[in-house]
C-alpha atoms as a PDB file:
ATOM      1  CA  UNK A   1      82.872 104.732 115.714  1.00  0.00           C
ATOM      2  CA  UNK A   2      81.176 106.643 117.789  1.00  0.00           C
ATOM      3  CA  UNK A   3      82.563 109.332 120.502  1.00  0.00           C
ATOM      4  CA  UNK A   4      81.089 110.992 124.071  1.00  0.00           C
ATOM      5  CA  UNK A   5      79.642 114.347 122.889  1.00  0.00           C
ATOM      6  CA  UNK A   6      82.180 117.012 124.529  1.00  0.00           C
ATOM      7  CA  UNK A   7      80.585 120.323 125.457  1.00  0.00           C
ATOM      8  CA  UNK A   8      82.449 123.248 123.386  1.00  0.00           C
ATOM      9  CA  UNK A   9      81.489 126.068 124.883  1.00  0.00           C
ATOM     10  CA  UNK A  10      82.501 125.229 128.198  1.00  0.00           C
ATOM     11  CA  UNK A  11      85.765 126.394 129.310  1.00  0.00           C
ATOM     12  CA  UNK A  12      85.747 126.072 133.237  1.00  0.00           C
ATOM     13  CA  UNK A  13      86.165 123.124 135.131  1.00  0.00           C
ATOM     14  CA  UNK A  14      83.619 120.692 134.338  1.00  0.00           C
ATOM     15  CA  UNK A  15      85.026 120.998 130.982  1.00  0.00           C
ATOM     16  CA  UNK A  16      88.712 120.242 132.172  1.00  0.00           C
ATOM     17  CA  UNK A  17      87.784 116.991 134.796  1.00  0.00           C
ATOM     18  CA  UNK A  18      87.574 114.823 131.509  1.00  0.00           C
ATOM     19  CA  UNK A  19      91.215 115.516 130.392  1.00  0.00           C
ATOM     20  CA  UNK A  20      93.899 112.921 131.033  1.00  0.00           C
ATOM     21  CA  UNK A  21      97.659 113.680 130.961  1.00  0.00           C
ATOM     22  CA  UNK A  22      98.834 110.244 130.525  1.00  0.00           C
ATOM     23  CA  UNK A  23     100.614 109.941 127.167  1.00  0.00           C
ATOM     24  CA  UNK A  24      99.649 107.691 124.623  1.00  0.00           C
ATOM     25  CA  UNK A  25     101.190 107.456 121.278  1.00  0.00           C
ATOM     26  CA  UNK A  26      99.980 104.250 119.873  1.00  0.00           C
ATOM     27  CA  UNK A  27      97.203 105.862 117.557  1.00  0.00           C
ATOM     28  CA  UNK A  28      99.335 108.040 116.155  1.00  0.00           C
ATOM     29  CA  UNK A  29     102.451 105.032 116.028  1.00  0.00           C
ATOM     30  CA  UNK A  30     100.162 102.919 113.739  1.00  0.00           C
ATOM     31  CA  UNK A  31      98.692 105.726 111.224  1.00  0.00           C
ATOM     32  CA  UNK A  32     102.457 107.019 110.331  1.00  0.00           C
ATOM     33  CA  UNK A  33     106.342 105.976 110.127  1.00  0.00           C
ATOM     34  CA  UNK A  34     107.628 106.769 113.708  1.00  0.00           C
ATOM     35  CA  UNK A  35     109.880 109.043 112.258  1.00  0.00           C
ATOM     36  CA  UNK A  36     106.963 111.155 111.534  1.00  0.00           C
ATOM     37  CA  UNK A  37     105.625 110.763 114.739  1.00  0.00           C
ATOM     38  CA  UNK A  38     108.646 112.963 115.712  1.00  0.00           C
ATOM     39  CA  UNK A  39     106.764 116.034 114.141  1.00  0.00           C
ATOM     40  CA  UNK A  40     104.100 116.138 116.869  1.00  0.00           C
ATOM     41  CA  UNK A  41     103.590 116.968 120.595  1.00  0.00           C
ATOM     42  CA  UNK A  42     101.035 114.444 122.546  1.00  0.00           C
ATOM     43  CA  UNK A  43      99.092 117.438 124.156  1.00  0.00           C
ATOM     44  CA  UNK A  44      96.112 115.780 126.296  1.00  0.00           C
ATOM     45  CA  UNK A  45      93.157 113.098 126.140  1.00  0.00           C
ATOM     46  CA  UNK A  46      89.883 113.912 125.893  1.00  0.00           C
ATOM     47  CA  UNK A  47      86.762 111.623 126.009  1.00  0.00           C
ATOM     48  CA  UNK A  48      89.058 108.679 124.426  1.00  0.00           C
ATOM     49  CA  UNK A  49      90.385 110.635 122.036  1.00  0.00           C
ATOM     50  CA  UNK A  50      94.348 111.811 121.878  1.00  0.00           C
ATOM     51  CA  UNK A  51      95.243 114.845 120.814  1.00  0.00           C
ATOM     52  CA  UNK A  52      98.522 115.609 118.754  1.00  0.00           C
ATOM     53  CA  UNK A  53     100.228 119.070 117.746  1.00  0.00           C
ATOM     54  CA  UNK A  54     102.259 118.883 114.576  1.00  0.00           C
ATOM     55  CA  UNK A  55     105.475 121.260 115.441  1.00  0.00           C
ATOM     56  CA  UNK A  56     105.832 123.206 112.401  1.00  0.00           C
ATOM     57  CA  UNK A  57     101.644 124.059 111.554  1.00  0.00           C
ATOM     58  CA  UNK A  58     100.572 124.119 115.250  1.00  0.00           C
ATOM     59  CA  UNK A  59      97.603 122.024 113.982  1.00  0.00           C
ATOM     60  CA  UNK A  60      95.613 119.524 115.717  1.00  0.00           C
ATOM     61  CA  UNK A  61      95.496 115.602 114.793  1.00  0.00           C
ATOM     62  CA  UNK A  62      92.566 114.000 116.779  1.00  0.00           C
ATOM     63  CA  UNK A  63      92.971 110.285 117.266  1.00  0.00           C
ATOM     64  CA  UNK A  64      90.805 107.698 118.728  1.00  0.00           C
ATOM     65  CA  UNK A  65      92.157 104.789 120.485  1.00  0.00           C
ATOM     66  CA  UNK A  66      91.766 102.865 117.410  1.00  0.00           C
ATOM     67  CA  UNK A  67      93.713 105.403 115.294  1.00  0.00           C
ATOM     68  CA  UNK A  68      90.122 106.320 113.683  1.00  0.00           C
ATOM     69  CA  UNK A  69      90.692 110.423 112.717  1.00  0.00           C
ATOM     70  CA  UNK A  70      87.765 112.682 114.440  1.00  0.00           C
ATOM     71  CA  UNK A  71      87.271 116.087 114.321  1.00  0.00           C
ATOM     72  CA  UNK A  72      85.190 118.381 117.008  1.00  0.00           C
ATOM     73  CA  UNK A  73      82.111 119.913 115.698  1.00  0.00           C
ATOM     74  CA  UNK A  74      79.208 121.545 117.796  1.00  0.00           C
ATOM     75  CA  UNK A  75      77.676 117.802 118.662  1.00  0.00           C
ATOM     76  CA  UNK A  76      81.172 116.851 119.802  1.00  0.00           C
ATOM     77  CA  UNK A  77      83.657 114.113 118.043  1.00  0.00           C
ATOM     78  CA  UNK A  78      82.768 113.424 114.656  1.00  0.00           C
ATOM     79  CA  UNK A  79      84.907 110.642 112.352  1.00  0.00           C
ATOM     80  CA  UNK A  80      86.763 112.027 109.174  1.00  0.00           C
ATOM     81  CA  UNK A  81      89.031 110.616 106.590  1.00  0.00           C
ATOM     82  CA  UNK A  82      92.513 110.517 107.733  1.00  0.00           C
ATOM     83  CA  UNK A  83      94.258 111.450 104.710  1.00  0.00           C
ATOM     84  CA  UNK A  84      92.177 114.920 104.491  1.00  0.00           C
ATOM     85  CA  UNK A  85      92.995 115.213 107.934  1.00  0.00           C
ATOM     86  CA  UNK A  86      96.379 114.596 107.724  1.00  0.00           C
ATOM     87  CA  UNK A  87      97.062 116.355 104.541  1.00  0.00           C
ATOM     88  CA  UNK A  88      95.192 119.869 106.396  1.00  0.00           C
ATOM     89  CA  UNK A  89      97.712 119.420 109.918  1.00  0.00           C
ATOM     90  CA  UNK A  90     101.227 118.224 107.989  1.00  0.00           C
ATOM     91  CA  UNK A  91     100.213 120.513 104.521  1.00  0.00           C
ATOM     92  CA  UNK A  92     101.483 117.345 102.677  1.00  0.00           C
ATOM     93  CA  UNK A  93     100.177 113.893 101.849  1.00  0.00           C
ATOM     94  CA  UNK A  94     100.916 110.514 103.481  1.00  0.00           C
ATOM     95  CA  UNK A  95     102.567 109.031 100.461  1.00  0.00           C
ATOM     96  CA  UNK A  96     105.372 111.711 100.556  1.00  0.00           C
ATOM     97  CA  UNK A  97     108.297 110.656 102.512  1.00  0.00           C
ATOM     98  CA  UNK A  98     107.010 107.150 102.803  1.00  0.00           C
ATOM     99  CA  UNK A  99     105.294 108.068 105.881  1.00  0.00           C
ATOM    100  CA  UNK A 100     102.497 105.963 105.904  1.00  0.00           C
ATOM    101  CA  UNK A 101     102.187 102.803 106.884  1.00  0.00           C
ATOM    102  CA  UNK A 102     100.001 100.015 105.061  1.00  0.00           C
END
């Protein structure tokens, strides 16, 4: 899957006018148990993808609309495993508390 580059230098405006504040938790709903949904904070959109900030870590989870897991790099949205991902933003694996679903 491929993402809209997103400029990471740029703080000011232009980089701002592509954020949406319309919540969306569907990506996140069908990568883990609900109840582990309760762990994060839908911050913002950005270029498709949602951004979600686990309580406890303060880390990021980047989700396409898809539920595909992306990181940003210097070239902008690149795709990554989800259960790296998720293991570096929760500090556990999905299999623990039966939070992921199949």
């Amino acid at each position: 899957m491929t993402f809209p580059a997103v400029p990471t230098g740029d703080t000011g405006a232009s980089a701002r006018r592509d954020i949406e504040l319309t919540p969306n938790w569907s990506p996140l709903e069908c990568r883990i148990a609900p109840a582990l949904c309760a762990e994060f904070m839908w911050m913002f959109r950005q270029a498709g993808v949602e951004h979600y900030k686990h309580r406890e870590t303060r880390r990021y989870l980047l989700l396409g609309q898809g539920g595909a897991c992306v990181v940003r790099t210097e070239k902008g949205f690149e795709e990554v495993d989800f259960e790296e991902e998720w293991q570096r933003v929760s500090g556990r694996r999905t299999g623990e508390e039966n939070g992921h679903h199949e």
